[in-house]
N, C-alpha and C. Protein backbone atom coordinates (compact mmCIF):
# COMPACT_ATOMS: atom_id res chain seq x y z
N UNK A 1 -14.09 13.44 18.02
CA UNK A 1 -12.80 13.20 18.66
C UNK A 1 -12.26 11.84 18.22
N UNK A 2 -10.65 12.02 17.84
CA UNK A 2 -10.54 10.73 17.65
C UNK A 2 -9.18 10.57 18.40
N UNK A 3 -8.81 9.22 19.12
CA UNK A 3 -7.17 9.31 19.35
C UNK A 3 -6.98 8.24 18.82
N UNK A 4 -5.23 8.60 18.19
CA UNK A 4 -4.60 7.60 17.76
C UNK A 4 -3.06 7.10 19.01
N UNK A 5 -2.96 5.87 18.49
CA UNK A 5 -1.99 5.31 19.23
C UNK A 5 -1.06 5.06 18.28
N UNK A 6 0.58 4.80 17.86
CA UNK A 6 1.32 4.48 17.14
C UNK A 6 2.16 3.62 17.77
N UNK A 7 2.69 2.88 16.65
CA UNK A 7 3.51 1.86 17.57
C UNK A 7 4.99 1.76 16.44
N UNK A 8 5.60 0.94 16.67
CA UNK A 8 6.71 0.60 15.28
C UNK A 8 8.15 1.63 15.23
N UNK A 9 8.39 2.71 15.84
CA UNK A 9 9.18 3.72 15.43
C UNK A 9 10.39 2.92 15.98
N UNK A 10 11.63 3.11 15.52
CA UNK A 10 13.23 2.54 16.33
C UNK A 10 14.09 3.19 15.95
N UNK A 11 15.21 2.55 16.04
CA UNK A 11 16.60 3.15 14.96
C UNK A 11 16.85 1.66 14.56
N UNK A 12 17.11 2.30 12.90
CA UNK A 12 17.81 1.67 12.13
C UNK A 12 18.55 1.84 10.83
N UNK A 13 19.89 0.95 10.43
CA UNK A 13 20.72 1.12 10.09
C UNK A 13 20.28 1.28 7.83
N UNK A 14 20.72 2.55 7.39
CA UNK A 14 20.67 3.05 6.01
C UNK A 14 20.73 1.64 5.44
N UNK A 15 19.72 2.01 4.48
CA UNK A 15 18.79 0.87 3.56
C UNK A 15 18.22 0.03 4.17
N UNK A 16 17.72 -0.25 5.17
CA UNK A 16 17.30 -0.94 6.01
C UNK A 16 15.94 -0.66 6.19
N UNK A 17 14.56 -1.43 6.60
CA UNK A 17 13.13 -1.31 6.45
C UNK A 17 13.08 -1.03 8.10
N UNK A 18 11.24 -0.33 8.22
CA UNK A 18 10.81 -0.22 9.39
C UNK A 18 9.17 0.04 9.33
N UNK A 19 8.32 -0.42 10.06
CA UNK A 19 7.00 -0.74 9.50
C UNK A 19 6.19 0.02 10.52
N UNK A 20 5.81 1.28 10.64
CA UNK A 20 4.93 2.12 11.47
C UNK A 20 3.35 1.70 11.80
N UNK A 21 2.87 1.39 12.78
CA UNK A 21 1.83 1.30 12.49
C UNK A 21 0.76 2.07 13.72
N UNK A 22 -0.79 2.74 13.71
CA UNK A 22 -1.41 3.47 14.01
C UNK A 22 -2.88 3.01 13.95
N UNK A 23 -3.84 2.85 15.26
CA UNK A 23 -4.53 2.82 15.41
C UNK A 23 -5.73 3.86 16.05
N UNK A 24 -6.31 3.96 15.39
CA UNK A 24 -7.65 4.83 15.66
C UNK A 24 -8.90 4.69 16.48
N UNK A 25 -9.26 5.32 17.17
CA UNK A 25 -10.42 5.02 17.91
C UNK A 25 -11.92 4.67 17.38
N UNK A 26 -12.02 5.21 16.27
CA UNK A 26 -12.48 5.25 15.31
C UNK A 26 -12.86 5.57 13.75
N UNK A 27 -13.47 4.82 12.76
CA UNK A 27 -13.26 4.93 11.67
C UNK A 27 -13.51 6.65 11.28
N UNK A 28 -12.66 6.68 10.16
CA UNK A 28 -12.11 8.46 10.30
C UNK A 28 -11.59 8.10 8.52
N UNK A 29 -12.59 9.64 7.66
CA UNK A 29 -12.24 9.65 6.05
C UNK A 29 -10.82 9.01 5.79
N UNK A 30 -9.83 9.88 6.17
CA UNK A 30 -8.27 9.93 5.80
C UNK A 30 -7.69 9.42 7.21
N UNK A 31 -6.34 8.70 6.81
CA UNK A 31 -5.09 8.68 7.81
C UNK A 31 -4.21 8.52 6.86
N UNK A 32 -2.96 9.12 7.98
CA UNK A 32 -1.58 10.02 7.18
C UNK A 32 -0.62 9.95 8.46
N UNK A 33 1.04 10.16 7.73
CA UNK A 33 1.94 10.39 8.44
C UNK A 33 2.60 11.41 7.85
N UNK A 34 3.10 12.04 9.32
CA UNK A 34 3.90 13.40 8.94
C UNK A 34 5.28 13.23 9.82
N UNK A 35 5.95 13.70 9.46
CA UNK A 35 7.40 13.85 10.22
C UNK A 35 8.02 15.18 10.44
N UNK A 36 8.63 15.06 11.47
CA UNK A 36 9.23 16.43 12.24
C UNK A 36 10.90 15.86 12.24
N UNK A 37 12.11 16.77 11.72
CA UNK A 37 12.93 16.92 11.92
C UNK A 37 13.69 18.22 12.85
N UNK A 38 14.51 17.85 13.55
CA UNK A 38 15.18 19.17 14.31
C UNK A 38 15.54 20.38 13.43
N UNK A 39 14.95 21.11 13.43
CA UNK A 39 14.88 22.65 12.87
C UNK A 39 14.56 22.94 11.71
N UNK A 40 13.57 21.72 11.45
CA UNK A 40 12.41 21.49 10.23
C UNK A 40 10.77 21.21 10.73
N UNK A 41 10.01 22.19 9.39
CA UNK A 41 8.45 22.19 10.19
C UNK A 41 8.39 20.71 9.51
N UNK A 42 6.87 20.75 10.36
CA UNK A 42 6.54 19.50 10.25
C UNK A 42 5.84 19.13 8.71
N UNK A 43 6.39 18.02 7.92
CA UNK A 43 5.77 18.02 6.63
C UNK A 43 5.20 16.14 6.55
N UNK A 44 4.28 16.33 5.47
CA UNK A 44 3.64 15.25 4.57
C UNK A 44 4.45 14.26 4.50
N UNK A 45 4.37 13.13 4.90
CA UNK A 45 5.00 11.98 4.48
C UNK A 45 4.00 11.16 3.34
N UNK A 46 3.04 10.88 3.64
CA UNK A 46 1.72 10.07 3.36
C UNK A 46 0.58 10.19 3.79
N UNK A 47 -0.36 9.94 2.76
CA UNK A 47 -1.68 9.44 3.53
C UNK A 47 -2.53 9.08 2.27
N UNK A 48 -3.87 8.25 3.52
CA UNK A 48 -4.60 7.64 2.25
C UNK A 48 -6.01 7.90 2.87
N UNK A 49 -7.17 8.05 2.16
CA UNK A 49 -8.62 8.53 2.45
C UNK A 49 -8.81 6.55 2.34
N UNK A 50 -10.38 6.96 2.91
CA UNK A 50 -11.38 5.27 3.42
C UNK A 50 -11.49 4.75 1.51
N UNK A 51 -10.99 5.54 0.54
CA UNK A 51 -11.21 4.31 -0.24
C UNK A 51 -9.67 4.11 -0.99
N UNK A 52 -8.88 4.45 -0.63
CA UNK A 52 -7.74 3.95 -0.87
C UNK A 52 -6.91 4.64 -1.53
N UNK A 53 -7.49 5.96 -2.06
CA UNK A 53 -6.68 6.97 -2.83
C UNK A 53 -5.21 7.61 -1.56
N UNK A 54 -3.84 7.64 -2.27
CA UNK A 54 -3.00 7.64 -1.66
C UNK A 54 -1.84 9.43 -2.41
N UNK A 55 -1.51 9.44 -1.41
CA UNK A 55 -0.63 10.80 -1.70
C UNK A 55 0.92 10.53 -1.06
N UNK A 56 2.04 10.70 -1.97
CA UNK A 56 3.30 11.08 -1.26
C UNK A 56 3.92 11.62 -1.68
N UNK A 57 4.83 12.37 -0.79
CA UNK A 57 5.92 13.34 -0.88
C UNK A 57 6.91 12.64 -1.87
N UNK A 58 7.23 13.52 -2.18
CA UNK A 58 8.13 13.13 -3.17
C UNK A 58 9.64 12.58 -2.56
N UNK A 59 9.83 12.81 -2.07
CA UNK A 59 11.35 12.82 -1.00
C UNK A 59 10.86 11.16 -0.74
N UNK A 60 9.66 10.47 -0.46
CA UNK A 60 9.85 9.06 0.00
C UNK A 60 9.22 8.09 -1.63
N UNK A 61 8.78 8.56 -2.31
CA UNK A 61 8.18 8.38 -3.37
C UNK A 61 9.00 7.12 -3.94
N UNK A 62 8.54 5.93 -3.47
CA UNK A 62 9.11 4.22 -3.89
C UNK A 62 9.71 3.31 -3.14
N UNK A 63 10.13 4.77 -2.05
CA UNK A 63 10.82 3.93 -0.86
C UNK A 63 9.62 3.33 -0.01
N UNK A 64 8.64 4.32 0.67
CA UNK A 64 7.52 3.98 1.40
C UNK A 64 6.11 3.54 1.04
N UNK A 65 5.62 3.15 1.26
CA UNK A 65 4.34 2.88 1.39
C UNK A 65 3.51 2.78 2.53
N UNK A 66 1.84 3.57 2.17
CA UNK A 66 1.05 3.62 3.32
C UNK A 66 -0.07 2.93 2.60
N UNK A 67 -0.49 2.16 3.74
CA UNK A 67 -2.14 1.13 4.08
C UNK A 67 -2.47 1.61 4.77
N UNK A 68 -3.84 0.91 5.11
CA UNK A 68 -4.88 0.99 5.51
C UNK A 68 -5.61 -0.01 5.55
N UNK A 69 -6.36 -0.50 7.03
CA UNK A 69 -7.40 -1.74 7.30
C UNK A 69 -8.57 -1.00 7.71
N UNK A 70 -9.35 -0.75 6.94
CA UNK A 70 -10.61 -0.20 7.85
C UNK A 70 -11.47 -0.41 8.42
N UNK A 71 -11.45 -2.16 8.94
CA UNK A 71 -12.01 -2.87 9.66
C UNK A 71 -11.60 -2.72 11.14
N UNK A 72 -10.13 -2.10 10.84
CA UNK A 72 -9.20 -2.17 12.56
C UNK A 72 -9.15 -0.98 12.55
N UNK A 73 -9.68 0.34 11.45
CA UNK A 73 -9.10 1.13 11.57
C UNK A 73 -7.58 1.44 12.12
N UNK A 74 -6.96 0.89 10.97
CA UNK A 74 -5.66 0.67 11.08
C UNK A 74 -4.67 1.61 9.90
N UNK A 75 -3.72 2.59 10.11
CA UNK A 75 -2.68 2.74 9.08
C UNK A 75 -1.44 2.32 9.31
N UNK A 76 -0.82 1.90 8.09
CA UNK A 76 0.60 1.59 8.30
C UNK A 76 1.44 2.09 7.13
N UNK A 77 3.01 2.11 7.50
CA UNK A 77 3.31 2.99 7.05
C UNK A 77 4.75 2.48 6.67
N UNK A 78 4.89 1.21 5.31
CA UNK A 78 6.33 0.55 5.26
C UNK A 78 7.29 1.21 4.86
N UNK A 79 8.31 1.75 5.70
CA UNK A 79 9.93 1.94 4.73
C UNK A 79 10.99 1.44 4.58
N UNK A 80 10.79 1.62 3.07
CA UNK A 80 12.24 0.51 2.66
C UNK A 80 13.31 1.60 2.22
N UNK A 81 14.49 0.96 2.05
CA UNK A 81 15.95 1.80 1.57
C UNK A 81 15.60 3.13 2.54
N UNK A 82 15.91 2.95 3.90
CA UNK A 82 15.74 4.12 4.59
C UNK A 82 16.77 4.85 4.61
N UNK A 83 17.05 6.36 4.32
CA UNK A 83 18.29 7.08 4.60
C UNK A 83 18.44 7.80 5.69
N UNK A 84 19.60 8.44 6.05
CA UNK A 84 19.86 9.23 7.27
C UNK A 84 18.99 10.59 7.33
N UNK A 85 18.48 11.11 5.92
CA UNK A 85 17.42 11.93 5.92
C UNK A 85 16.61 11.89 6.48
N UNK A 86 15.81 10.42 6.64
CA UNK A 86 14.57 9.98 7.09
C UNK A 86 14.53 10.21 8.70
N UNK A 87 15.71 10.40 9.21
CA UNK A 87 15.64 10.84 10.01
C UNK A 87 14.60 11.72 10.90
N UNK A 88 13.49 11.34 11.98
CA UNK A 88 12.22 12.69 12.27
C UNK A 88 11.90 11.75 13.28
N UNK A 89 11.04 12.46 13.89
CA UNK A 89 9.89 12.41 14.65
C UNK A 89 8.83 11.84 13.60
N UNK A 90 7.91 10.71 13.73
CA UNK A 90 6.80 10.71 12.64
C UNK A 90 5.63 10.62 13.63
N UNK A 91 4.46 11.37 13.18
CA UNK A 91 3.30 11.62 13.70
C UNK A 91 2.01 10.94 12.92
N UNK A 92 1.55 9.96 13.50
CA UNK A 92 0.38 9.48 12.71
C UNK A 92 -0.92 10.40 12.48
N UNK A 93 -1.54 10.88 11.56
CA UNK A 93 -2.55 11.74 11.74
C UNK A 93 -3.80 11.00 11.04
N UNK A 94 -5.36 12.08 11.75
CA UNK A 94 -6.48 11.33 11.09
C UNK A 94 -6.89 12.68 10.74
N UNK A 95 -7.53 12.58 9.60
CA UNK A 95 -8.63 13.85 8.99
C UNK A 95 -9.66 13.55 8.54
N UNK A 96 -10.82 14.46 8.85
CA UNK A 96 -12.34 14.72 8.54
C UNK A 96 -11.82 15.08 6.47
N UNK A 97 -13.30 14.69 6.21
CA UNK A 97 -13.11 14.83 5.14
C UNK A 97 -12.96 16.33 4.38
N UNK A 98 -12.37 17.17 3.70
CA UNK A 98 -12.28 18.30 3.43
C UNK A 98 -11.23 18.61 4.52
N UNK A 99 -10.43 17.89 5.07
CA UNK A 99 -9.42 18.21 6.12
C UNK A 99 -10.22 19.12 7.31
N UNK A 100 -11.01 19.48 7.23
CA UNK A 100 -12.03 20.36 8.30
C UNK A 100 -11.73 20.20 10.25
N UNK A 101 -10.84 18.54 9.76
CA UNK A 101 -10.58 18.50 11.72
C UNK A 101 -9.36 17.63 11.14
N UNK A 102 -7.95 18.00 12.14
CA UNK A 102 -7.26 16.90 12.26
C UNK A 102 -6.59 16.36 13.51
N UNK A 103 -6.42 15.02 13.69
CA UNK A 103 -6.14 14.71 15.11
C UNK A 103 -4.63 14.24 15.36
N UNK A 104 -3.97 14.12 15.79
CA UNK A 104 -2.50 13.51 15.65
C UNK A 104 -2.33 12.57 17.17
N UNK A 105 -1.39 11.74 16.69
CA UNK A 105 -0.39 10.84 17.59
C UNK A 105 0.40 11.40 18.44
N UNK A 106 0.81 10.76 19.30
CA UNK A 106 1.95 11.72 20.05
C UNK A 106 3.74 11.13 19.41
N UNK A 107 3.85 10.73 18.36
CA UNK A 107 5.05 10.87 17.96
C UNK A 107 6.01 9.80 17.97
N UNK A 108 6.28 9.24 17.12
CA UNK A 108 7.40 8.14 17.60
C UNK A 108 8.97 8.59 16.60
N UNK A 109 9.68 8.44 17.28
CA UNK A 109 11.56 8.82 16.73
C UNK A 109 11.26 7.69 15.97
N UNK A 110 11.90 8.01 14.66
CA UNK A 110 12.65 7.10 13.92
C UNK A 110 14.32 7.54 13.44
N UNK A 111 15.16 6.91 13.89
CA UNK A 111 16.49 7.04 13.77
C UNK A 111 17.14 6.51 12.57
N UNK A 112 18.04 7.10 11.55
CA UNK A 112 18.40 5.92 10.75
C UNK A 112 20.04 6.20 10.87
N UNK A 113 20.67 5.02 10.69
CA UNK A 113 22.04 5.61 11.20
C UNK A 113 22.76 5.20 9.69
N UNK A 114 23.97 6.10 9.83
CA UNK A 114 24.98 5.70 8.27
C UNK A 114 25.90 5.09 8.69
């Protein structure tokens, strides 16, 4: 079992940064963020496994970046040049290795306005 807590989500104004960040109860292979838009499933934003290998969607691919402290078991999750797209719900997630278990956040809005 693991829970995460998230913190960081707001509204803010196109091209403009916002810095997500997610703590774990404990150390856990992978952490990742996913986002939910209104009358969109929920998809991949990021994530990175305990040694630093990283994956992103293409849709944020230069704008964002995801870390990791695995001393605080910590992920974070910077976006820069944010658009009105970015618009979602983002969900911090943790996964067992082989994805075999995954645990999620309860969600923070991120707003971006034009």
């Amino acid at each position: 079992q693991v829970q995460l807590v998230e913190s960081g989500g707001g509204l803010v104004q196109a091209g403009g940064s916002l810095r997500l960040s997610c703590v774990a109860s404990r150390s856990i292979f992978g952490m990742g963020w996913y986002r939910q838009a209104p009358g969109k499933q929920r998809e991949l934003v990021a994530d990175i496994n305990s040694g630093g290998v990283t994956n992103y969607a293409d849709s944020v691919k230069g704008r964002f970046t995801i870390s990791r402290d695995n001393a605080k078991n910590m992920v974070y999750l910077q976006m820069n040049s944010l658009k009105p797209e970015d618009t979602a719900v983002y969900y911090c997630n943790a996964f067992e290795v082989l994805g075999l278990r995954h645990y999620w956040g309860q969600g923070t809005q991120v707003t971006v306005s034009s």
